[in-house]
N, C-alpha and C. Protein backbone atom coordinates (compact mmCIF):
# COMPACT_ATOMS: atom_id res chain seq x y z
N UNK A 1 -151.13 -89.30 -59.34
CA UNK A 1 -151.80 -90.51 -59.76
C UNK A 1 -151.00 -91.24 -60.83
N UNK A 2 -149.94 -90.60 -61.62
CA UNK A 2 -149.09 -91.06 -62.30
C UNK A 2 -148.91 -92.35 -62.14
N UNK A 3 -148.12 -92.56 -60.86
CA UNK A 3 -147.39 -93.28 -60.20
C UNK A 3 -147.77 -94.97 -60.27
N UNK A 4 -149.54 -94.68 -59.61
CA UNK A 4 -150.23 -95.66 -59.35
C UNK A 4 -150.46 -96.50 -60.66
N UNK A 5 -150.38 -95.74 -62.10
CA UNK A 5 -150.40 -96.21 -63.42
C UNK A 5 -149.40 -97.07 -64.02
N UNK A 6 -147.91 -97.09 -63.55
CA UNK A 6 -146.48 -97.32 -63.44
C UNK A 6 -146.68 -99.07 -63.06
N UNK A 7 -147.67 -99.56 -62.37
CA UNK A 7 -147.54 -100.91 -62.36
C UNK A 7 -146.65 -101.03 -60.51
N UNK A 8 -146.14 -99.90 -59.88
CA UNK A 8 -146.02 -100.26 -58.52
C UNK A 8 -147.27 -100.78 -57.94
N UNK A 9 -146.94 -101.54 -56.61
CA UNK A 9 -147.81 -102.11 -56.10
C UNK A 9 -148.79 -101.25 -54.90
N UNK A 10 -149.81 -101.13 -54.71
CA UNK A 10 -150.12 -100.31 -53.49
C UNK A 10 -149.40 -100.73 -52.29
N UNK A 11 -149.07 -98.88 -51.82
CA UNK A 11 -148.78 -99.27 -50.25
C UNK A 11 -147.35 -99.03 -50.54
N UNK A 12 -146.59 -99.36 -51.58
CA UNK A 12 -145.23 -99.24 -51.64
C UNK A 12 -144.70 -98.04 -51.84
N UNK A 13 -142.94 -97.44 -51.37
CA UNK A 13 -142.56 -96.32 -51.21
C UNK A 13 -141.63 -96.16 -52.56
N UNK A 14 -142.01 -95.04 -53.34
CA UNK A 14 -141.31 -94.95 -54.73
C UNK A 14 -141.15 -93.62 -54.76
N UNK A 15 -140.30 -92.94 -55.40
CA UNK A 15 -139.60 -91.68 -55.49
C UNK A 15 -140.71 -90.77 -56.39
N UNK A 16 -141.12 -89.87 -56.30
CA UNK A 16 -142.25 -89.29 -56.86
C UNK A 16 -141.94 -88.60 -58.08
N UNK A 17 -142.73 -88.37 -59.23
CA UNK A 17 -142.23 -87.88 -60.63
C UNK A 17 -143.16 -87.01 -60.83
N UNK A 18 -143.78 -86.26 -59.86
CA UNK A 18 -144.65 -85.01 -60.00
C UNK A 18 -143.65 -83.77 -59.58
N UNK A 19 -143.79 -82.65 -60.52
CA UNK A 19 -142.39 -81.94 -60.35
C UNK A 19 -143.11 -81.01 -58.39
N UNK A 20 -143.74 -80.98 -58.27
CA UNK A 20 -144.21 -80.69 -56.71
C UNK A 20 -143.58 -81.45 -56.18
N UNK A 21 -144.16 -82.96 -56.00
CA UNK A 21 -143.18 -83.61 -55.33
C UNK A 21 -141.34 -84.51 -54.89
N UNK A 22 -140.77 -83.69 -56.03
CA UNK A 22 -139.48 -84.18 -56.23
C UNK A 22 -138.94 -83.81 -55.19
N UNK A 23 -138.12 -85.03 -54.58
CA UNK A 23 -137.61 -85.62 -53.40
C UNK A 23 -137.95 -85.99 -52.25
N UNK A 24 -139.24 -85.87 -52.59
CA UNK A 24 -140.10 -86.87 -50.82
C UNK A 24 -140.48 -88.17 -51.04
N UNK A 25 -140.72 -88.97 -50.05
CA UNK A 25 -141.27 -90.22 -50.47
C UNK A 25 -143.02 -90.12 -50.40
N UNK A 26 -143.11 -90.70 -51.05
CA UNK A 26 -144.72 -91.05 -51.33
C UNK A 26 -145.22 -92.41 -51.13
N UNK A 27 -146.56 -92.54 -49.94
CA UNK A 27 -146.93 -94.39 -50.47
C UNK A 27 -148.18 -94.31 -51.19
N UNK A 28 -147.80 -95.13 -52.02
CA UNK A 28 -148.86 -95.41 -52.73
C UNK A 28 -150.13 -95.80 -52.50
N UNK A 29 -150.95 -95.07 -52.98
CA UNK A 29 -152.49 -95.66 -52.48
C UNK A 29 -153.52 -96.42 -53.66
N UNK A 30 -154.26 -97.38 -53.24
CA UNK A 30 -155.24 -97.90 -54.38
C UNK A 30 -155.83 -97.27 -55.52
N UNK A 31 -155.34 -97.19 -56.70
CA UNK A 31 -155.68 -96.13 -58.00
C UNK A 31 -157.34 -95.44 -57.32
N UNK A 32 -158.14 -96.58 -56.64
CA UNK A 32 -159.66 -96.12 -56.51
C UNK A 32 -160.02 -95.64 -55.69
N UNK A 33 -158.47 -95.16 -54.66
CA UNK A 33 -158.53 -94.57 -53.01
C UNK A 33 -159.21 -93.16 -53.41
N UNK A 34 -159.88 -92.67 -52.61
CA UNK A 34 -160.29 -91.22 -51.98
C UNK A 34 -159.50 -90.35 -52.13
N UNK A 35 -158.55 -90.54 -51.09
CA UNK A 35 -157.50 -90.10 -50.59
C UNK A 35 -155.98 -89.78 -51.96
N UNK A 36 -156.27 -90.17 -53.11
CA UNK A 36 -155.06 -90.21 -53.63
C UNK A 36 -154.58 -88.82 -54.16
N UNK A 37 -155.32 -87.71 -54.91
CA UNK A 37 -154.76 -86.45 -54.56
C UNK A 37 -155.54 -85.31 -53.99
N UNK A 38 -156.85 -85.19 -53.59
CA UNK A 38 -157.48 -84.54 -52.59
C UNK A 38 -157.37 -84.97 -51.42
N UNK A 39 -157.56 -84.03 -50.60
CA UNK A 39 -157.84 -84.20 -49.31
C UNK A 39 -158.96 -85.05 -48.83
N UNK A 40 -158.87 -85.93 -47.83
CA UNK A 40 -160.12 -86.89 -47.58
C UNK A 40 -160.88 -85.92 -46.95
N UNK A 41 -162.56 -86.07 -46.91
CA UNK A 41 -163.12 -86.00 -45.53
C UNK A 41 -162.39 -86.16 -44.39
N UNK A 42 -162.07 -87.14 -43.70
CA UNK A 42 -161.79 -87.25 -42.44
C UNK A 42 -160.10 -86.37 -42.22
N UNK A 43 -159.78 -86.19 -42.85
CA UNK A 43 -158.34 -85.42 -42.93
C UNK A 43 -158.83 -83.94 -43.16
N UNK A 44 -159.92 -83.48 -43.19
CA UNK A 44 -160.75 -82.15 -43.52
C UNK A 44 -161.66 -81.98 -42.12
N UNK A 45 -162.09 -83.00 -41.44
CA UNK A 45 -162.96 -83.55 -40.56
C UNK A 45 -161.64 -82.86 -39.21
N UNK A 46 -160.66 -83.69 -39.73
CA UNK A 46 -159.66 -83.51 -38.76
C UNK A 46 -158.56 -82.06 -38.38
N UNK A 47 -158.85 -81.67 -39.32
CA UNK A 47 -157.97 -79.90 -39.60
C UNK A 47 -159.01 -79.29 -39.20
N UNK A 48 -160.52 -79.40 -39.40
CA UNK A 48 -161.33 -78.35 -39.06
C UNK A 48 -161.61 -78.73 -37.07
N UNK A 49 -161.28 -79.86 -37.10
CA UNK A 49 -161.72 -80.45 -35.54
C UNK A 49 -160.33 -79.61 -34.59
N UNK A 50 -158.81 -79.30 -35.22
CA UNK A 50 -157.70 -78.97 -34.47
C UNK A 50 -157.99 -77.41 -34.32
N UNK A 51 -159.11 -76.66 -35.18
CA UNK A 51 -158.93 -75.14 -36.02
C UNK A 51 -159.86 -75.01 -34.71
N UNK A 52 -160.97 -75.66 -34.13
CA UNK A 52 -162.08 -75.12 -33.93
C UNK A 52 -161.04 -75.45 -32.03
N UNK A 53 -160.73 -76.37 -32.12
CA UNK A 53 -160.18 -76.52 -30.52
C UNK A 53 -158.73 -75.28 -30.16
N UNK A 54 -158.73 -75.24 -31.66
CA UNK A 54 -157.29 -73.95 -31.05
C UNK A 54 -158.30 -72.37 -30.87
N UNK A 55 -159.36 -72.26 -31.68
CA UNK A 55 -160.05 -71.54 -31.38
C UNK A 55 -160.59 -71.22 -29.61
N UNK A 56 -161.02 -72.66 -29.32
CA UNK A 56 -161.49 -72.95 -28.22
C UNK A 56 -160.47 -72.04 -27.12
N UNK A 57 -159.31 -73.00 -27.21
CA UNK A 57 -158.49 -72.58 -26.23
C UNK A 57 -157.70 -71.21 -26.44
N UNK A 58 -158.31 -70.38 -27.19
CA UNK A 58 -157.84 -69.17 -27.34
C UNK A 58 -158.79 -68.67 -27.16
N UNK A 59 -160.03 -68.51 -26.80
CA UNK A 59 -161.25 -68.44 -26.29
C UNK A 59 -161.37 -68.64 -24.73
N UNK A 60 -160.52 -69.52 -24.18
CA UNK A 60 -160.41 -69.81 -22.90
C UNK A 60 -159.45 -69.02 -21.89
N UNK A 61 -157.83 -69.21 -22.90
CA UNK A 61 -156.84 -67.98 -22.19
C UNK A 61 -157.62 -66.80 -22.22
N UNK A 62 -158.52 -66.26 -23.03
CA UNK A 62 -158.99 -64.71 -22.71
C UNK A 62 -159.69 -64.82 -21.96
N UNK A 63 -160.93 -65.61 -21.53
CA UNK A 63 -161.51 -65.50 -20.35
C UNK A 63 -160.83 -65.26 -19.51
N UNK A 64 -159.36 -66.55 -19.40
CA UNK A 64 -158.74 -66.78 -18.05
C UNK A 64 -158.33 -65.01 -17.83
N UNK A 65 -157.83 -64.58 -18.35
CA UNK A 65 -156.92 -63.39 -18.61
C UNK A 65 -158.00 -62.09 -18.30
N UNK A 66 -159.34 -62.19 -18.59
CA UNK A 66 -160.37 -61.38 -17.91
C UNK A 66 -160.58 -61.41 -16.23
N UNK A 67 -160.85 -63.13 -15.92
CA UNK A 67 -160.93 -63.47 -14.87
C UNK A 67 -159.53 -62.95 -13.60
N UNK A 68 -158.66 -62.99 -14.58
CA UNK A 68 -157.49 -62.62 -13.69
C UNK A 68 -157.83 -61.32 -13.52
N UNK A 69 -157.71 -60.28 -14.49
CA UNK A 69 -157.69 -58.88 -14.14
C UNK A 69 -158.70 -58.33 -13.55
N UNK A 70 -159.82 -59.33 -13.42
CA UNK A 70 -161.47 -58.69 -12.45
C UNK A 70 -161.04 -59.53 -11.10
N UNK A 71 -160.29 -60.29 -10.61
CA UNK A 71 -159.76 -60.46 -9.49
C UNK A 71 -158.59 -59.46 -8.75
N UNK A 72 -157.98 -59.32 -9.62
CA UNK A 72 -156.91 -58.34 -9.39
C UNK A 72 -157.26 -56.95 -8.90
N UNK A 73 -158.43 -56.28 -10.16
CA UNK A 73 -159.13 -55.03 -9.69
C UNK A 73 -159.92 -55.44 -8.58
N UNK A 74 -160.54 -56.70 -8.30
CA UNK A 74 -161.27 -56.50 -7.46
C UNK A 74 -160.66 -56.41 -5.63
N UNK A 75 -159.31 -56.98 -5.87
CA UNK A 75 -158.79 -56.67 -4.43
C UNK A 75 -157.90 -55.82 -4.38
N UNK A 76 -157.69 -54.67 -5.65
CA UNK A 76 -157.37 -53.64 -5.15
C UNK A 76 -158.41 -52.56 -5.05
N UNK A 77 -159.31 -52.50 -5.58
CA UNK A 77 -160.47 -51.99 -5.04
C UNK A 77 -160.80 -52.25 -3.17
N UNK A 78 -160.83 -53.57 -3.05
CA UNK A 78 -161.44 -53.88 -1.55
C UNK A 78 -160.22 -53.23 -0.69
N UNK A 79 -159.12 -53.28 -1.25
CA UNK A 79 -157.68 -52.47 -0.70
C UNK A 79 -157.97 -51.11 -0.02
N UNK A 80 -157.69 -50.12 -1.16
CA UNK A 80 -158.31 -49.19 -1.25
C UNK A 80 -159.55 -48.55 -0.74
N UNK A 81 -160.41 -49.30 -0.60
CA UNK A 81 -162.25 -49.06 -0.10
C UNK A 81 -161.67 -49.44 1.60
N UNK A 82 -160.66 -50.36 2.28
CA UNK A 82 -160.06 -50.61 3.89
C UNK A 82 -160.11 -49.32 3.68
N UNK A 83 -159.01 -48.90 3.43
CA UNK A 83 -158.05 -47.67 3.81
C UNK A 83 -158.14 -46.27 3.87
N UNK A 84 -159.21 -46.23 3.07
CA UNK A 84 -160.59 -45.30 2.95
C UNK A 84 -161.59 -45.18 4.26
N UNK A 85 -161.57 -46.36 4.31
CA UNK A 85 -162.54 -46.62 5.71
C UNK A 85 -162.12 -46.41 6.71
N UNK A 86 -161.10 -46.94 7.08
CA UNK A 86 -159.96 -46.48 8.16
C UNK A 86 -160.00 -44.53 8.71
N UNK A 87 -159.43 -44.23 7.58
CA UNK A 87 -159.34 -42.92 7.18
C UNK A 87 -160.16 -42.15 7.73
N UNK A 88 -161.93 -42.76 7.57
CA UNK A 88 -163.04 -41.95 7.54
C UNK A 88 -163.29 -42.18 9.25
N UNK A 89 -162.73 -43.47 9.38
CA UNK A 89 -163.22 -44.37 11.32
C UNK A 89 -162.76 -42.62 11.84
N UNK A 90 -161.17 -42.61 11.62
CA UNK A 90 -160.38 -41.81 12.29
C UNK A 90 -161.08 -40.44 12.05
N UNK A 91 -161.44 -39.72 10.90
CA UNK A 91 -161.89 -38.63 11.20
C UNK A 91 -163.04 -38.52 12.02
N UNK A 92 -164.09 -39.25 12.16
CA UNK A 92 -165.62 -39.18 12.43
C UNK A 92 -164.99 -39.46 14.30
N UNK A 93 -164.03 -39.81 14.94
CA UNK A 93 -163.76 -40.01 15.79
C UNK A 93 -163.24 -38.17 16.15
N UNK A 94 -162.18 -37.71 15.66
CA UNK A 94 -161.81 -36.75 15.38
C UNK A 94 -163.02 -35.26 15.80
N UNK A 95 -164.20 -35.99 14.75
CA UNK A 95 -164.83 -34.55 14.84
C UNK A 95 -165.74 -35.10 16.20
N UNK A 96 -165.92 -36.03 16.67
CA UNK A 96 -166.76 -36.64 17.84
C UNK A 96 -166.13 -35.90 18.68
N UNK A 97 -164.68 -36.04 18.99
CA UNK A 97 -163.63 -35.36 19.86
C UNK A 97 -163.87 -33.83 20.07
N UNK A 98 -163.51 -33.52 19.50
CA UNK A 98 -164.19 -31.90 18.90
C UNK A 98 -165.48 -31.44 19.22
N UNK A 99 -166.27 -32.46 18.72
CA UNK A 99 -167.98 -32.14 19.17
C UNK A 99 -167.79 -32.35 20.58
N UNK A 100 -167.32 -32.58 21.22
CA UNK A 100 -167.73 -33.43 22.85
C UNK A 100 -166.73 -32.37 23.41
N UNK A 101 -165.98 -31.39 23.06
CA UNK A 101 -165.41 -30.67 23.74
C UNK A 101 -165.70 -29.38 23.59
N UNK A 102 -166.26 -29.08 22.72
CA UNK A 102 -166.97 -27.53 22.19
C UNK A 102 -168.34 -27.99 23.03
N UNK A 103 -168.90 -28.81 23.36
CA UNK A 103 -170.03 -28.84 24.21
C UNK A 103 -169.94 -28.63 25.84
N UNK A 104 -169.18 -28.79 26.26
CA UNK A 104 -169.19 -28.35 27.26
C UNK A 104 -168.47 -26.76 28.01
N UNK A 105 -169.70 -25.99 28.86
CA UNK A 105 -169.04 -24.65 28.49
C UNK A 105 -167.95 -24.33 29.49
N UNK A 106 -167.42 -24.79 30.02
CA UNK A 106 -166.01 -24.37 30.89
C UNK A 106 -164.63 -24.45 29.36
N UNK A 107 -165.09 -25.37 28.44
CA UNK A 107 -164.35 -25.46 27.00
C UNK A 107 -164.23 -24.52 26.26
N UNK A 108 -165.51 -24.02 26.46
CA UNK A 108 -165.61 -22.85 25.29
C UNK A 108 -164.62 -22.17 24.38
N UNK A 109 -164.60 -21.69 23.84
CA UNK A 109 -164.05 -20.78 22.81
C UNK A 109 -165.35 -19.46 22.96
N UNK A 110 -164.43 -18.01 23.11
CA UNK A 110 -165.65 -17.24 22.78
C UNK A 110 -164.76 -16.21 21.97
């Protein structure tokens, strides 16, 4: 606020004499601005509005990243549960085979 005391005009770019700010430019704002060394509302409005959307979308990749891996398990599950099935077609055929030939007695086994 120094600065604004100095008799520059608002709005204009002057070399800053706050030992923080030595060597950036600074514009000057209306001695009665808001904004002149706190943070405004809407610049608080606006950091909390970027905090809550990065939240968001880090909230979203993990869903996505759930959604992926319950798709993934879910068709290697349905994979697995074929091939299984398959497996079981062929035995139950197997012991049908077996049953249908131990039944008749010229087959026998004694």
């Amino acid at each position: 606020q120094e600065w604004e005391r100095k008799g520059a005009a608002p709005g204009s770019v002057v070399r800053a004499q706050a030992s923080s700010l030595i060597g950036r430019e600074v514009e000057l704002l209306p001695a009665d601005s808001a904004m002149s060394v706190q943070e405004d509302p809407v610049q608080r409005e606006i950091h909390q509005d970027w905090a809550n959307r990065e939240y968001i979308e880090l909230i979203t990749s993990s869903i996505k990243k759930i959604a992926d891996f319950l798709n993934s398990f879910d068709m290697s599950c349905r994979s697995r549960l074929a091939t299984l099935n398959e497996k079981l077609t062929a035995l139950e055929r197997r012991i049908e085979y077996i049953e249908a030939r131990c039944s008749f007695p010229a087959f026998k086994i004694n």
